[in-house]
Protein backbone atom coordinates (compact mmCIF):
# COMPACT_ATOMS: atom_id res chain seq x y z
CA UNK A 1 29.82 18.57 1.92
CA UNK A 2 26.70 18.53 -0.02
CA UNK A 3 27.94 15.03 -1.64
CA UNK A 4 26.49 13.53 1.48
CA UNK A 5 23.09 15.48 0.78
CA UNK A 6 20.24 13.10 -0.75
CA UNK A 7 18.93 14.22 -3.88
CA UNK A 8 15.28 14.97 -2.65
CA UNK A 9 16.68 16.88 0.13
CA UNK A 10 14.51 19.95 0.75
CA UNK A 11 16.44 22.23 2.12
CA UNK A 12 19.90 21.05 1.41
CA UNK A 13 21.30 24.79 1.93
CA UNK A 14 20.38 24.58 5.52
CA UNK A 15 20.91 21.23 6.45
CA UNK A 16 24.57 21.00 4.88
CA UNK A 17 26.04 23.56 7.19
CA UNK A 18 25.78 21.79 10.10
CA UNK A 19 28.88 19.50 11.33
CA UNK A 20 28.78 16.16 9.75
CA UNK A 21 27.23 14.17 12.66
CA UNK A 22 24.83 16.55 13.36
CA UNK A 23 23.75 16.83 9.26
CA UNK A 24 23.13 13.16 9.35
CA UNK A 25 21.23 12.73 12.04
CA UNK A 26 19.29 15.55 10.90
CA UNK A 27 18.91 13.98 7.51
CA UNK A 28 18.33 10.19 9.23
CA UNK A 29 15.02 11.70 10.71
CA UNK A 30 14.48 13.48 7.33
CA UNK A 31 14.14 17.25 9.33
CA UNK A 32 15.24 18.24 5.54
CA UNK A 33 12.38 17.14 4.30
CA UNK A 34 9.42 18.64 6.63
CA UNK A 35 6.42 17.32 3.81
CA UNK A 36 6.79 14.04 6.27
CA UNK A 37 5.92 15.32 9.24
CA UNK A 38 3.14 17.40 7.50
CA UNK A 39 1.18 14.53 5.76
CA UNK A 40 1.40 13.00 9.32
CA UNK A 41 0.31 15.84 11.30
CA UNK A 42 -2.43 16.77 9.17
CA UNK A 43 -4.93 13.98 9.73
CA UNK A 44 -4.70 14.97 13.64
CA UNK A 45 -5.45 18.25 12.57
CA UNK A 46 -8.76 16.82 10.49
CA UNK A 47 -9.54 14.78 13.78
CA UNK A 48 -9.39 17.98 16.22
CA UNK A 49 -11.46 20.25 14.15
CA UNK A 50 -13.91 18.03 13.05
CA UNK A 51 -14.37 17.45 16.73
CA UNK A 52 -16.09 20.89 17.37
CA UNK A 53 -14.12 22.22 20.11
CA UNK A 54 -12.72 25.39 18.33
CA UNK A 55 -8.74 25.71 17.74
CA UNK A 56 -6.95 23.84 20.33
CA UNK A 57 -3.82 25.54 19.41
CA UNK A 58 -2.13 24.18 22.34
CA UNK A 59 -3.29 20.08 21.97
CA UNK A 60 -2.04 21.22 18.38
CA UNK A 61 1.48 21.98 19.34
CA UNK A 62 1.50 18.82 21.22
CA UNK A 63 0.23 16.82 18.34
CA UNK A 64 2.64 18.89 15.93
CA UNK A 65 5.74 17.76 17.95
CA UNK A 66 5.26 14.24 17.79
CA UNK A 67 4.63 14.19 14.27
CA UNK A 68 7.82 15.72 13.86
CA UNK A 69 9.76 12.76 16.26
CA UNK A 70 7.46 9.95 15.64
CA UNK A 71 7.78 10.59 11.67
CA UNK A 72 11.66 10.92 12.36
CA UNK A 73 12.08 7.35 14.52
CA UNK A 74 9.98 5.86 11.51
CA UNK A 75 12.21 7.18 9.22
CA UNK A 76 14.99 5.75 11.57
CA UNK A 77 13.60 2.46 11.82
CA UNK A 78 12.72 2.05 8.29
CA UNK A 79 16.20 3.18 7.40
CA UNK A 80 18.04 0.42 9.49
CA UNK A 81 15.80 -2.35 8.18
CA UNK A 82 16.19 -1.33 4.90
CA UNK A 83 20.08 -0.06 4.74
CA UNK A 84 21.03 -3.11 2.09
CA UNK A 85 18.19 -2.49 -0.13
CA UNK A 86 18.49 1.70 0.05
CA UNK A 87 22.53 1.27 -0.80
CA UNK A 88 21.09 -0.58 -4.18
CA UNK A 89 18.89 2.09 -5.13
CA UNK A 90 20.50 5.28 -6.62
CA UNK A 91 18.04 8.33 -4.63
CA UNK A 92 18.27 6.69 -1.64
CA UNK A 93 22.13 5.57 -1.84
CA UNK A 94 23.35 8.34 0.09
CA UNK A 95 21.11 7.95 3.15
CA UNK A 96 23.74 7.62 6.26
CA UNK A 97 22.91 4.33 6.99
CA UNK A 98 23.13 2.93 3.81
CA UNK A 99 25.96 4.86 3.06
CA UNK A 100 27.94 3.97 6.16
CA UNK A 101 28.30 7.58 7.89
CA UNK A 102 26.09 6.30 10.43
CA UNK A 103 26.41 3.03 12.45
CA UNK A 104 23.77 1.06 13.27
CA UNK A 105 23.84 1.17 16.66
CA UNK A 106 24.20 5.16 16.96
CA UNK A 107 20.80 5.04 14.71
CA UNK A 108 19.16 2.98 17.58
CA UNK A 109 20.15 5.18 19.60
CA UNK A 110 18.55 7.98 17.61
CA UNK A 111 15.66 6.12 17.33
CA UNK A 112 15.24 5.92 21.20
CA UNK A 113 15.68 9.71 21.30
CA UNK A 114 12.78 10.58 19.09
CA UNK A 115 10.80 7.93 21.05
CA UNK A 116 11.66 9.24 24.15
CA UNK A 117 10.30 12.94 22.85
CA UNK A 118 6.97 11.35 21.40
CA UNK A 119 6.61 9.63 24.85
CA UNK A 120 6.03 13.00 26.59
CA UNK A 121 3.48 13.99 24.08
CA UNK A 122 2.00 10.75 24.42
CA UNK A 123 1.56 11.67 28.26
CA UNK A 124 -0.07 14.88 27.42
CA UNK A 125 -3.39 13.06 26.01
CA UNK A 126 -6.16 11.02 27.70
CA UNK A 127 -5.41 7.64 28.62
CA UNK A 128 -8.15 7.03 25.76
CA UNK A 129 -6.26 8.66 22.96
CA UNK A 130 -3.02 7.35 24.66
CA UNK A 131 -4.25 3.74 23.95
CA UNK A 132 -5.38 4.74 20.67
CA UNK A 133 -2.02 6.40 20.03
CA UNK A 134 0.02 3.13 21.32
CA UNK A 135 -2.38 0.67 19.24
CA UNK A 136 -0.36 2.21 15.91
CA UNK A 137 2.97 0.78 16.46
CA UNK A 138 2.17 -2.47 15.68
CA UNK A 139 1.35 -0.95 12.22
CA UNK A 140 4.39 1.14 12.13
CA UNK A 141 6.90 -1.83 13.18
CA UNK A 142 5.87 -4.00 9.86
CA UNK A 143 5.44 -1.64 7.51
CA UNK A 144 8.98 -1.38 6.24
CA UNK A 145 8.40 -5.15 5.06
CA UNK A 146 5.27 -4.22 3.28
CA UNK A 147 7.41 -3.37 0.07
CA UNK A 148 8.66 -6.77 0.21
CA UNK A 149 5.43 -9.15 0.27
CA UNK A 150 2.62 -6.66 -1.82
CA UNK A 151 2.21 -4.57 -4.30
CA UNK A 152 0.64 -2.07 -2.43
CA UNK A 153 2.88 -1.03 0.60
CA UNK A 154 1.18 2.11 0.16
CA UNK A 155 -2.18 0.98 1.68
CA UNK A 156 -0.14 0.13 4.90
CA UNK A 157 1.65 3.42 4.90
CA UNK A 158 -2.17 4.87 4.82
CA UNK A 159 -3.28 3.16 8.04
CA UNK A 160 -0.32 4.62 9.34
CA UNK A 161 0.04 7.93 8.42
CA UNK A 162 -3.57 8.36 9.29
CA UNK A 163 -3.50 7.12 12.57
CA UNK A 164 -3.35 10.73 13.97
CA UNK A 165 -7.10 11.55 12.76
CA UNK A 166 -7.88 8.72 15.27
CA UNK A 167 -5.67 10.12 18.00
CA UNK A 168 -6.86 13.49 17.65
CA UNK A 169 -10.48 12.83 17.85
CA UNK A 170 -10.44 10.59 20.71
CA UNK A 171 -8.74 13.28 22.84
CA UNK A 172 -12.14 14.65 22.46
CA UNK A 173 -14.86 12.56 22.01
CA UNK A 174 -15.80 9.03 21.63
CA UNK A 175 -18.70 9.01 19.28
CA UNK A 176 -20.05 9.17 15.63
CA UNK A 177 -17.86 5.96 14.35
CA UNK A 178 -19.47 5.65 10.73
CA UNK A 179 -18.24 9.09 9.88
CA UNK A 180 -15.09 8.69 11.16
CA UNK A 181 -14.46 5.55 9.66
CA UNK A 182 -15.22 7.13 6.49
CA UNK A 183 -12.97 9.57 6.98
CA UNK A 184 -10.26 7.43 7.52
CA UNK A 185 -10.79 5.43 4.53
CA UNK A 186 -10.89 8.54 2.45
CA UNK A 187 -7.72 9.49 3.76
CA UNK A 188 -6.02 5.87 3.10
CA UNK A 189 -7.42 6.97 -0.27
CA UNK A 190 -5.29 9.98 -0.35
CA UNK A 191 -1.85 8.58 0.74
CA UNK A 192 -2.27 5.83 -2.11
CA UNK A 193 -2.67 8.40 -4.50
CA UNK A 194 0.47 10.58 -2.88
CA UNK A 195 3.15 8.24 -2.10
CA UNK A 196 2.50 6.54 -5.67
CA UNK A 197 3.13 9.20 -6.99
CA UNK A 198 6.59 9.82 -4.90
CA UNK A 199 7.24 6.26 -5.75
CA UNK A 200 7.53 7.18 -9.44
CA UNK A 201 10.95 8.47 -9.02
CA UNK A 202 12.25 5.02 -8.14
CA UNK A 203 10.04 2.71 -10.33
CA UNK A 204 13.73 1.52 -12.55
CA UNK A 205 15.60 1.28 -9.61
CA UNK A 206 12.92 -0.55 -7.17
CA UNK A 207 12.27 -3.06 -10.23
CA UNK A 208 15.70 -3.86 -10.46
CA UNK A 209 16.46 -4.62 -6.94
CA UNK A 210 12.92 -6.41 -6.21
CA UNK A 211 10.71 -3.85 -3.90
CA UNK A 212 7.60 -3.21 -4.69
CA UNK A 213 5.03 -0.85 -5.06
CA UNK A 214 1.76 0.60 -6.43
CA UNK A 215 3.64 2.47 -8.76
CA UNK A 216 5.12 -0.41 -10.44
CA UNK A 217 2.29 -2.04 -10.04
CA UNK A 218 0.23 0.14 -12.30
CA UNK A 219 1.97 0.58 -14.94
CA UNK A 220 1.35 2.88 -17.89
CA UNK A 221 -2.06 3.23 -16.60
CA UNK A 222 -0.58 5.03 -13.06
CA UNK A 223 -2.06 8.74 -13.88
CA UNK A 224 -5.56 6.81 -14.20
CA UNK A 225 -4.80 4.51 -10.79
CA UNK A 226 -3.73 8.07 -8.81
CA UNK A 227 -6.94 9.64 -10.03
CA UNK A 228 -8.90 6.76 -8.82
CA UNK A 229 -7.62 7.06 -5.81
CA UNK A 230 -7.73 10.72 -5.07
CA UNK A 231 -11.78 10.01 -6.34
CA UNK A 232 -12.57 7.66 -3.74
CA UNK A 233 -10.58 9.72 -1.24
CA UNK A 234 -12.96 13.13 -2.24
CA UNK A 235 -15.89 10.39 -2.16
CA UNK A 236 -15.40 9.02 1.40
CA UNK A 237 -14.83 12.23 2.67
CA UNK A 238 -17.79 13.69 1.59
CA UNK A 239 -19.92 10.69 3.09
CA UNK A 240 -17.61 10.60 6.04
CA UNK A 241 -18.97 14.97 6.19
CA UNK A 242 -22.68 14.21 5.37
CA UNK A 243 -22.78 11.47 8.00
CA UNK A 244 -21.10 13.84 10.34
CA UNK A 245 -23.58 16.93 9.55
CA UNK A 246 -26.13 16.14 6.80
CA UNK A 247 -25.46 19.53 5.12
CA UNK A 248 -24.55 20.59 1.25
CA UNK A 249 -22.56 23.39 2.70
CA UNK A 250 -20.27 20.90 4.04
CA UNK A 251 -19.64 18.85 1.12
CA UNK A 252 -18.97 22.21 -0.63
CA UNK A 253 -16.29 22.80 1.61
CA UNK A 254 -14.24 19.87 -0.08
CA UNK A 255 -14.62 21.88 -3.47
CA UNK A 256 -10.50 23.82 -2.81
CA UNK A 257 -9.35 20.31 -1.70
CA UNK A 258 -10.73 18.14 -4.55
CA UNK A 259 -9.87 21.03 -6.86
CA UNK A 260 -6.18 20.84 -5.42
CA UNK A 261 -6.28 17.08 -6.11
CA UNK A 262 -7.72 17.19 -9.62
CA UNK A 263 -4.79 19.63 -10.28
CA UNK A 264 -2.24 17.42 -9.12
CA UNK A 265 -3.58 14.29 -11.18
CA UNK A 266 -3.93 16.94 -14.57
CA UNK A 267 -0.41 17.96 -14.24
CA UNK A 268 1.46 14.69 -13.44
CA UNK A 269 4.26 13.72 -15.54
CA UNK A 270 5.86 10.41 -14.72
CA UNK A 271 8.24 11.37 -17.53
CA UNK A 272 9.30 14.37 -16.06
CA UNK A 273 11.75 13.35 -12.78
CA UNK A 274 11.04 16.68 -10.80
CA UNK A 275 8.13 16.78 -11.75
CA UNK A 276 6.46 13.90 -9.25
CA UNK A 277 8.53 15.27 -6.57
CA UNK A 278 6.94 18.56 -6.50
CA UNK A 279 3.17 16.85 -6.84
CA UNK A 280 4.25 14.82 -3.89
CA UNK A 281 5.13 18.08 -1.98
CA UNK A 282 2.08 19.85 -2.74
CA UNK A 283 0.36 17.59 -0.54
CA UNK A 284 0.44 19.50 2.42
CA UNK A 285 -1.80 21.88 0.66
CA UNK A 286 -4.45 19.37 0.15
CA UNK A 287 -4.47 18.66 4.14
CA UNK A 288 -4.18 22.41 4.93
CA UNK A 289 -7.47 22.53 2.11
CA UNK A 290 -8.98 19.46 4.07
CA UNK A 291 -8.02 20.45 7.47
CA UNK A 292 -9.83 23.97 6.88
CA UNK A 293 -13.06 21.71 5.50
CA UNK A 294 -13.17 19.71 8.64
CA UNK A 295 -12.38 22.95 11.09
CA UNK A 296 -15.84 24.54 9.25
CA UNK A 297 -18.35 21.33 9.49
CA UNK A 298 -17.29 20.92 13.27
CA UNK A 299 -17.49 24.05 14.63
CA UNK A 300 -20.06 25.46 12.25
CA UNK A 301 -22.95 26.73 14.84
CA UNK A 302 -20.59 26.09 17.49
């Protein structure tokens, strides 16, 4: 049974008991691997508390649950368009689409599933942040072709994967644009830095079958390009902060998250196969660190 797990699986214990079907559809919207749906949730979490309008635990749970099906249909999608090129590379052979266990037309139908669940948390925001929320499919359609005509599919995966910072602040107000914009930059920042370094596990295997990526792209000098990165992402932030509230207590409040990063960067071995994958993972720490800095400059003096 676990011959049909993929090797990055998270929780391949779990996921492997469940009938066949069921495990692959599971593993089609990558519910084994729940650091997805995190580094997509997050930035709506950094847009809500930033905000100033304490907790929202319950827009929260809404925004939670569509991470969770919107990052499984993209992982659907992307997964249909790219079944020829994931049954060439050797992590990604087993995926059930490229493998065969699933057909194409019972992943479309999957895919209209998890669309069908992010449409009712779609009707649970403001028409605003609805129209915000639609605007990002555009994005999400072409990015599974990014790998194919740049270098850097990774800077497309950050407009994406940040989109929810967007989302989540219009559902509460419509104002202060420069520091938002700066936060979303920073955060583009952050998923360069993150998914180059996932993208280290397949470097041989992507080279080989002609995708690209930033990874590849670097080189030898990728520990230097991720540290870059996770620089400019710390530096945008903190303007993104000061232009929000013109405070040193809340650029100080990015110290655990920069520290976090800084670790990350210090202890990356692209030599080391596990070792990228666990860097990767640790990501959802950084945007629990950076979701706590933004809940603290918004609703400081609240």
């Amino acid at each position: 049974m676990n011959d049909h797990m993929v090797p990055d699986s998270e929780h391949r214990g779990l996921i492997a008991r469940l009938p066949p079907l069921p495990r692959d559809l599971a593993q089609l919207a990558r519910f084994d691997r729940p650091i997805g749906w995190w580094l997509l949730f997050w930035p709506c979490v950094f847009g809500v508390w930033l905000a100033g309008a304490g907790w929202q635990l319950s827009l929260l749970g809404w925004l939670l649950l569509g991470a969770i099906a919107m990052r499984g249909a993209g992982c659907v999608y992307n997964d249909i368009v790219d079944a020829k090129l994931d049954a060439s590379v050797a992590r990604t052979a087993a995926r059930p689409v490229a493998s065969g266990r699933v057909s194409k037309r019972l992943a479309w139908g999957w895919l209209i599933t998890l669309c069908l669940i992010g449409l009712v948390v779609l009707l649970q925001l403001l028409l605003l942040a609805q129209l915000v929320a639609l605007a990002s499919l555009v994005l999400v359609a072409a990015y599974p072709f990014m790998k194919r005509i740049t270098w850097w599919p990774q800077a497309w995966l950050g407009l994406v994967f940040n989109w929810g910072l967007l989302v989540g602040w219009t559902q509460l107000r419509f104002d202060n644009w420069d520091a938002l914009a700066c936060l979303y930059a920073g955060c583009i920042c952050w998923v360069i830095g993150y998914d180059t370094i996932y993208a280290l596990q397949d470097r041989e295997d992507d080279a080989l079958v002609g995708i690209k990526s930033s990874a590849l792209r670097m080189g030898e000098a990728v520990k230097g390009g991720v540290t870059a990165f996770y620089l400019g992402a710390v530096v945008l932030w903190g303007l993104g902060l000061w232009l929000y509230r013109p405070d040193w207590i809340a650029l100080l409040t990015l110290v655990p998250v920069a520290g976090h990063l800084l670790w990350q960067v210090a202890t990356l071995n692209p030599a080391d196969p596990d070792n990228p994958l666990a860097r990767f993972r640790s990501n959802r720490w950084a945007g629990a660190l950076m979701a706590l800095a933004c809940f603290i400059v918004g609703n400081a003096g609240a």
